[in-house]
Protein backbone atom coordinates (compact mmCIF):
# COMPACT_ATOMS: atom_id res chain seq x y z
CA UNK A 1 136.47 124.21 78.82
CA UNK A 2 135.43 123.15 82.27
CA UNK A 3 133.51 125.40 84.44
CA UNK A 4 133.18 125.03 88.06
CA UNK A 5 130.37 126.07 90.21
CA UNK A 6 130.89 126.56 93.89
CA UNK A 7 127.53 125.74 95.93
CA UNK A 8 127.61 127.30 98.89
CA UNK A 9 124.66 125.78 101.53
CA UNK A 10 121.34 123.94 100.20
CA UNK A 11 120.17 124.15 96.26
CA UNK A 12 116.98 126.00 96.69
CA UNK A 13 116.65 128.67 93.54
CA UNK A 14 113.11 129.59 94.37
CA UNK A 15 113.90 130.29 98.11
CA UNK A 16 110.60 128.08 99.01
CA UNK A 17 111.93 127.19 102.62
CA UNK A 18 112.58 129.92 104.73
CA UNK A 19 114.48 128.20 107.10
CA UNK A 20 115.80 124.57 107.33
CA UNK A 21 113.67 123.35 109.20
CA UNK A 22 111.12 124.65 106.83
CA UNK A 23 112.73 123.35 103.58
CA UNK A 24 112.96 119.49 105.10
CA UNK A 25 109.56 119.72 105.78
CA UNK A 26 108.99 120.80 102.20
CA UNK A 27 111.38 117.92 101.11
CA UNK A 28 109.23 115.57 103.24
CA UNK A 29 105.95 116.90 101.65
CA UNK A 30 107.67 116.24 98.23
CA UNK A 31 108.85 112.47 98.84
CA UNK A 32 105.05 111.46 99.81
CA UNK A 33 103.85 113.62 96.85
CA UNK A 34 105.68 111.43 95.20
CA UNK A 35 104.44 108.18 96.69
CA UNK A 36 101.22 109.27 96.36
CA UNK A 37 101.13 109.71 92.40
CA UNK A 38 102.97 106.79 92.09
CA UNK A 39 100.59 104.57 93.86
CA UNK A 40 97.66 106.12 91.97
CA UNK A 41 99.25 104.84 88.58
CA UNK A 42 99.18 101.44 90.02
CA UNK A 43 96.01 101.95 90.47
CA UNK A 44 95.31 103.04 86.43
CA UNK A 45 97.27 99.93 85.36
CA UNK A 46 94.92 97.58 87.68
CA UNK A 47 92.12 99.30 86.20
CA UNK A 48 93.28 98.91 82.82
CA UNK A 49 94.29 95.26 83.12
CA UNK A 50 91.01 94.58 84.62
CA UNK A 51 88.83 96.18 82.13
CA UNK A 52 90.61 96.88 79.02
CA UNK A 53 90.16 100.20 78.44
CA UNK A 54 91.48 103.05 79.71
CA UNK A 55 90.97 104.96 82.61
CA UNK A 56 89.23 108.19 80.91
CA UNK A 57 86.99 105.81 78.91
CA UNK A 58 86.00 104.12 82.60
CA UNK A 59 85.15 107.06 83.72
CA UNK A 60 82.79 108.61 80.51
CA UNK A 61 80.71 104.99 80.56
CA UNK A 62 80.52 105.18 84.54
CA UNK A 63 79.35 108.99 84.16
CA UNK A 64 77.04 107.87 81.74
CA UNK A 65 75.31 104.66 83.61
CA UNK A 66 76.54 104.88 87.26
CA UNK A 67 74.54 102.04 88.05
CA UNK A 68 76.11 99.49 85.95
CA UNK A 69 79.53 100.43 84.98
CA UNK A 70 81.44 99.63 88.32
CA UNK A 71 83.99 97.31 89.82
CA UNK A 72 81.08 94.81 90.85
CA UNK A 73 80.84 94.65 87.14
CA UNK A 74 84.26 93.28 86.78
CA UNK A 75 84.77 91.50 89.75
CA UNK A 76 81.35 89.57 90.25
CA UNK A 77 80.75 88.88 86.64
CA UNK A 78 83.56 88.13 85.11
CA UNK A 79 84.01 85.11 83.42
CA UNK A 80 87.75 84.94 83.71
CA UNK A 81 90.40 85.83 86.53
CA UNK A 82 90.15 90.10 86.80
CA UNK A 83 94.03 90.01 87.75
């Protein structure tokens, strides 16, 4: 059996935007959110290409020996290409 569902103005359950200008701007905010985290997991598959590991082990041997365990590791001493 088929149900229909009449929507009547925007889908917005949690009534976050007030009015609608409010809720675009919300929508807005959302899209480069989104962006955002996106770029920043290109940023953990760089990472992970370029050292191997993964990004919470880079960041327990950095904690551990600032010093040492950064990108001029990987990009100055690196015998092959980093990317």
């Amino acid at each position: 059996v088929w149900c229909c569902v009449v929507v009547i103005g925007p889908f917005n359950p949690l009534k976050l935007g007030k009015t609608e200008e409010e809720l675009a701007d919300l929508k807005v905010k959302e899209i480069k959110n989104g962006r955002l985290a996106m770029f920043s997991m290109l940023g953990f598959y760089i990472q992970a290409a370029a050292t191997g590991e993964g990004p919470l082990q880079n960041l327990i041997d950095h904690r551990a020996d600032a010093a040492n365990e950064n990108i001029f590791k990987y990009v100055f001493t690196s015998q092959e290409p980093v990317l």
